[in-house]
Protein backbone atom coordinates (compact mmCIF):
# COMPACT_ATOMS: atom_id res chain seq x y z
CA UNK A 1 -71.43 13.49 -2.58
CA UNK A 2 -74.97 14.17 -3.44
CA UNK A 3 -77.72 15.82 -0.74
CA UNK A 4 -79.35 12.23 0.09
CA UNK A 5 -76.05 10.58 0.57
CA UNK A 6 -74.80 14.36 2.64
CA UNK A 7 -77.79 14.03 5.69
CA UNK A 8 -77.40 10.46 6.90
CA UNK A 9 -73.69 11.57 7.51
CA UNK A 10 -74.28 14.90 8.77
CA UNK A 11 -77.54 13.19 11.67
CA UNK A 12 -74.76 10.12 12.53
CA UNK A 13 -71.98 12.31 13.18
CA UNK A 14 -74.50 14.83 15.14
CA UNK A 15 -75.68 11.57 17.09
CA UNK A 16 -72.21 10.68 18.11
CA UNK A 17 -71.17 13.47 18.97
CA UNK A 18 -73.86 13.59 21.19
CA UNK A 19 -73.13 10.60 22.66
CA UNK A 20 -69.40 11.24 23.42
CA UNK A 21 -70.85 13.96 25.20
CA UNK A 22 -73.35 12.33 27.14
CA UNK A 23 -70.28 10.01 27.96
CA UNK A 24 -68.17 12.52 29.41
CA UNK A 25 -70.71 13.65 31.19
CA UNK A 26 -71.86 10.83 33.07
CA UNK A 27 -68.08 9.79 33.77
CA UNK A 28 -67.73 13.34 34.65
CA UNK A 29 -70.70 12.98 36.90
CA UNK A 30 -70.00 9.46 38.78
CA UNK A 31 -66.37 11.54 39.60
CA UNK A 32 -67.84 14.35 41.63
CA UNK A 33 -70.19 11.67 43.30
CA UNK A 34 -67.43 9.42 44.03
CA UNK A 35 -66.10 9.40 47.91
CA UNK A 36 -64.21 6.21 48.25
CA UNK A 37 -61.55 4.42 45.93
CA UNK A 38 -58.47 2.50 46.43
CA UNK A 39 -55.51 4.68 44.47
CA UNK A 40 -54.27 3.35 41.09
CA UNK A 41 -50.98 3.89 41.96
CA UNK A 42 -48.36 3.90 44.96
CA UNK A 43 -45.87 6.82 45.65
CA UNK A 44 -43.43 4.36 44.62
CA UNK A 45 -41.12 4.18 47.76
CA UNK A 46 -42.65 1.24 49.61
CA UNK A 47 -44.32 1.82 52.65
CA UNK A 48 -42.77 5.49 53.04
CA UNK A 49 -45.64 7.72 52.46
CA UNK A 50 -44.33 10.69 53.92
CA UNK A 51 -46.75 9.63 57.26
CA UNK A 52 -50.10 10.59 57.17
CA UNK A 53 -49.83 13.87 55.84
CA UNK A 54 -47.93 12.71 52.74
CA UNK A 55 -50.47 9.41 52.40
CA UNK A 56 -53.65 11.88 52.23
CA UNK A 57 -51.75 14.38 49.90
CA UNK A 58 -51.85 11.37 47.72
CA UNK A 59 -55.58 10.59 48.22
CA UNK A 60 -56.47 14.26 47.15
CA UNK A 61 -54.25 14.13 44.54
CA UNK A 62 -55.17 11.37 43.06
CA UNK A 63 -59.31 12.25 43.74
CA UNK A 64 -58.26 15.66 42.26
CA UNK A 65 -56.86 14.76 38.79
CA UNK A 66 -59.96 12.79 38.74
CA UNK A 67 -62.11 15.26 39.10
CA UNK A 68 -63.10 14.53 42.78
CA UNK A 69 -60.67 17.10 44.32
CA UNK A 70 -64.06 19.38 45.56
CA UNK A 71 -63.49 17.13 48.95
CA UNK A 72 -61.54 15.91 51.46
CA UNK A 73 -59.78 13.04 51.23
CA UNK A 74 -57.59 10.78 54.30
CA UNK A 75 -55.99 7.87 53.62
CA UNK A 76 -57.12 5.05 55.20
CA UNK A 77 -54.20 4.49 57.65
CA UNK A 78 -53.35 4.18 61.85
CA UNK A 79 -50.55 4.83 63.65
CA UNK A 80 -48.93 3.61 66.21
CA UNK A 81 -48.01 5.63 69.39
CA UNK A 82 -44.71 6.65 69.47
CA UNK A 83 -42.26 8.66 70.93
CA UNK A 84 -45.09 10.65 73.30
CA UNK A 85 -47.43 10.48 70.61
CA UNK A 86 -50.67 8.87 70.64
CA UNK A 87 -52.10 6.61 68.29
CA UNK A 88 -53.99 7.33 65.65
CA UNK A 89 -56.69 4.75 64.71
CA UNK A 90 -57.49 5.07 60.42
CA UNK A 91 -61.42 4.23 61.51
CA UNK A 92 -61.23 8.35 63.38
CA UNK A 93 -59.82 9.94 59.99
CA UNK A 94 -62.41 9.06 57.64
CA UNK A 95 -65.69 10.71 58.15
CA UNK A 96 -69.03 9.84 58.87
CA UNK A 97 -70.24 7.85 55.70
CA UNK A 98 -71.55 6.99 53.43
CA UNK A 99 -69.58 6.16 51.24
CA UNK A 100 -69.83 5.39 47.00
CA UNK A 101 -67.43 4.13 44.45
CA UNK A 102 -66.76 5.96 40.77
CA UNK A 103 -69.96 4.18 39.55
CA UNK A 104 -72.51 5.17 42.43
CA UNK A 105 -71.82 2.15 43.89
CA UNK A 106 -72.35 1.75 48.09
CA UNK A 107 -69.44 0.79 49.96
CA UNK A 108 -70.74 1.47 53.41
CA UNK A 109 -73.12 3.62 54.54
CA UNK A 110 -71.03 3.82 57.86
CA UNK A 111 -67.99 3.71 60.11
CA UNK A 112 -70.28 0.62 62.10
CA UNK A 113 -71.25 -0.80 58.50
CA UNK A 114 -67.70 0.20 56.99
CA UNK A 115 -66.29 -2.36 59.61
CA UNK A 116 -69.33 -5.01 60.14
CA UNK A 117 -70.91 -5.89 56.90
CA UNK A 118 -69.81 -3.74 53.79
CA UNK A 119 -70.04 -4.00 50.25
CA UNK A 120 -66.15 -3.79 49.59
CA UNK A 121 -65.24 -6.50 47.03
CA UNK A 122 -62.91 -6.51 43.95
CA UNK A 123 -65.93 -5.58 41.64
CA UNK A 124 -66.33 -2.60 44.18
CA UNK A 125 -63.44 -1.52 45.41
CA UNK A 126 -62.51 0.21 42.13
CA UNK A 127 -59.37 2.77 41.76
CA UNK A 128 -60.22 7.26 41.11
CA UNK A 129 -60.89 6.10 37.37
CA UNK A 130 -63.36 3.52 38.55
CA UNK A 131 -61.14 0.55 37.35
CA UNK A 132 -60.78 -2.81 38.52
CA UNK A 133 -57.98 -2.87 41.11
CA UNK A 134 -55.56 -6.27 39.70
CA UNK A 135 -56.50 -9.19 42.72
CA UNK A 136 -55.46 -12.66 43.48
CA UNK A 137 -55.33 -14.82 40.51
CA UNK A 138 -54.03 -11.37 38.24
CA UNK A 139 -50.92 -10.63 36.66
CA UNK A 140 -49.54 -8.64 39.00
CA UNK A 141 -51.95 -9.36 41.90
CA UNK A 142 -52.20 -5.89 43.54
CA UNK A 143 -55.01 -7.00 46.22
CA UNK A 144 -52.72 -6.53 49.23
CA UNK A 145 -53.57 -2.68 50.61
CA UNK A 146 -51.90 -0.84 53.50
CA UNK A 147 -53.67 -0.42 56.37
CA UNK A 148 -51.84 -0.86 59.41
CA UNK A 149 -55.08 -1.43 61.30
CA UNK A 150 -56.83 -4.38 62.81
CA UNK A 151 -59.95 -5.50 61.46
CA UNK A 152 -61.99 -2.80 63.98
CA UNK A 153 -60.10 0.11 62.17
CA UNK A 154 -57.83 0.82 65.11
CA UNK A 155 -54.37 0.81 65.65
CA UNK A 156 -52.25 -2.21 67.08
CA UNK A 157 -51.25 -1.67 70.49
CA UNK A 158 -47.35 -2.51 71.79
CA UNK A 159 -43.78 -2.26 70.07
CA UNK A 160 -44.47 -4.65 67.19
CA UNK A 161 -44.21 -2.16 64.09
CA UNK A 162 -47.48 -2.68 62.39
CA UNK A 163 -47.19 0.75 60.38
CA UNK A 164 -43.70 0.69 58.53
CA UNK A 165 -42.64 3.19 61.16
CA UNK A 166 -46.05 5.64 61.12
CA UNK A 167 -45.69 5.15 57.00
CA UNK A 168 -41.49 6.57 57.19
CA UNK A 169 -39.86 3.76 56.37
CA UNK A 170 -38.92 1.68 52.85
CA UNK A 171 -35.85 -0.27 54.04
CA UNK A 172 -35.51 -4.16 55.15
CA UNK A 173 -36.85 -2.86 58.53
CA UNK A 174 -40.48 -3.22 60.08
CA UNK A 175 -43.62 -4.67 58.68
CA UNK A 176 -47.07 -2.84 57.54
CA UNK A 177 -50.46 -4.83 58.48
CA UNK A 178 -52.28 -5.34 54.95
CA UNK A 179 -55.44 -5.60 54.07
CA UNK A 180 -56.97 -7.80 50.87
CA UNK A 181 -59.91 -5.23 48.44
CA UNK A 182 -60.61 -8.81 46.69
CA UNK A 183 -61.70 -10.17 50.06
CA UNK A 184 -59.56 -13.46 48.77
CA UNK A 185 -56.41 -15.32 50.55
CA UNK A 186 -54.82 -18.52 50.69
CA UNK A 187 -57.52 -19.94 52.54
CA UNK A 188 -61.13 -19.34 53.33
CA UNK A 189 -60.12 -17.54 56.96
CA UNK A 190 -61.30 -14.43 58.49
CA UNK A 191 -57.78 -13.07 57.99
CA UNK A 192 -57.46 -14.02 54.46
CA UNK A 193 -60.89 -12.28 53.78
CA UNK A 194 -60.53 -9.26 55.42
CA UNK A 195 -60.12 -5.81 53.59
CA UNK A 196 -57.81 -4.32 56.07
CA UNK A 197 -56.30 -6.68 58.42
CA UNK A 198 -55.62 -10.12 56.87
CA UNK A 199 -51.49 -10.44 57.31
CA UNK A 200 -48.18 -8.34 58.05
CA UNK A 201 -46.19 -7.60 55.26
CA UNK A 202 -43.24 -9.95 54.84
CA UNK A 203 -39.29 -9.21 54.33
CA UNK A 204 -39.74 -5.05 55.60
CA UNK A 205 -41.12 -2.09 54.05
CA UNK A 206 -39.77 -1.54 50.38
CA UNK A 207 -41.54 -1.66 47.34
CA UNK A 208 -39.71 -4.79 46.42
CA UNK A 209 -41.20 -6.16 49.81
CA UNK A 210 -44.56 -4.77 49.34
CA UNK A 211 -44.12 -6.64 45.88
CA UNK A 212 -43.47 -9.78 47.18
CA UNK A 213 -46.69 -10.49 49.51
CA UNK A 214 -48.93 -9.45 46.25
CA UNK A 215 -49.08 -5.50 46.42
CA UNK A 216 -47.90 -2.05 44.88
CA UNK A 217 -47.91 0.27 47.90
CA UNK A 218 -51.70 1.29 47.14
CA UNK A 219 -54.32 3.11 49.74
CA UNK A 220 -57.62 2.89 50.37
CA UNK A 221 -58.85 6.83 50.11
CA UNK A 222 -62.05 8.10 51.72
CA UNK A 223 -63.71 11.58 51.39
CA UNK A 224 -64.39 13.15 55.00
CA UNK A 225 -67.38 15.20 53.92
């Protein structure tokens, strides 16, 4: 290989590498920004996340290994009260706002806007890695998200289980309110648009049930500060 033929390699591979860097930067970047996505993966046992404590272990897990983990991360989740304890409503556990995706994208830029008129649809609501989240119409559709919330962000009142048992159970037993991230249903109603109160899950709490009504078990994770 002669000199002229030796610099136009030598100045491309320079240029890409610089470019791979600028890359990883930039992803690197739009990771420590990020303080909302919806998890790329369940804990794989249904609706039993360990409760609360386990679900948000998950979020900072999760926001952690994708290079997020400098904050603090809740699950978007209620509970109902139970047993002497009171409820816990997922709109309380979340922070202040606002709120971006893995691109720099604005969700909300608060609890009020979070739960009036946010900017949460499939293209948005994107997963740690800031992937598309599989919705209606995909193979599997993964659009239904546990919430166990009504569409204010608190927690359902009376004995109905609403919550899979506070987020302990994975049996035939109970029922977990879901919420839709494509913002798409059977049918152009409120409930069938709504991110985190459009319909119960159906046939209990497993991951075979979770399945079944077009879901994996996945979270919508929010960073409190």
């Amino acid at each position: 290989m002669n000199r002229a033929t030796r610099i136009p390699m030598l100045t491309a591979a320079v240029l890409l590498s610089l470019g791979l860097s600028t890359g990883a930067q930039a992803q690197q970047s739009g990771a420590a920004n990020m303080s909302f996505f919806v998890t790329s993966t369940g804990l794989g046992k249904g609706a039993d996340l360990g409760g609360l404590e386990g679900a948000d272990r998950h979020c900072q897990q999760l926001a952690q290994a994708a290079g997020a983990g400098n904050r603090t991360w809740r699950a978007y989740l209620s509970t109902q009260a139970t047993g002497g304890q009171p409820a816990v409503n997922a709109r309380d556990r979340i922070g202040r706002g606002p709120w971006q995706n893995a691109k720099g994208e604005v969700i909300a830029r608060s609890v009020e806007d979070l739960h009036g008129t946010n900017n949460l649809t499939k293209q948005t609501a994107l997963n740690e890695k800031g992937q598309a989240v599989n919705g209606r119409g995909d193979t599997p559709n993964m659009h239904d998200i546990l919430t166990g919330s009504q569409p204010d962000g608190t927690a359902f009142a009376g004995a109905e289980d609403r919550t899979c048992g506070n987020w302990t159970k994975s049996g035939t037993e109970g029922a977990a309110m879901l919420g839709h991230h494509d913002r798409t249903g059977l049918d152009e109603s409120p409930p069938a648009k709504s991110w985190n109160s459009s319909h119960a899950s159906r046939g209990g709490c497993s991951q075979d049930a979770l399945r079944g009504t077009g879901g994996a078990g996945l979270l919508y994770c929010f960073a409190t500060n």
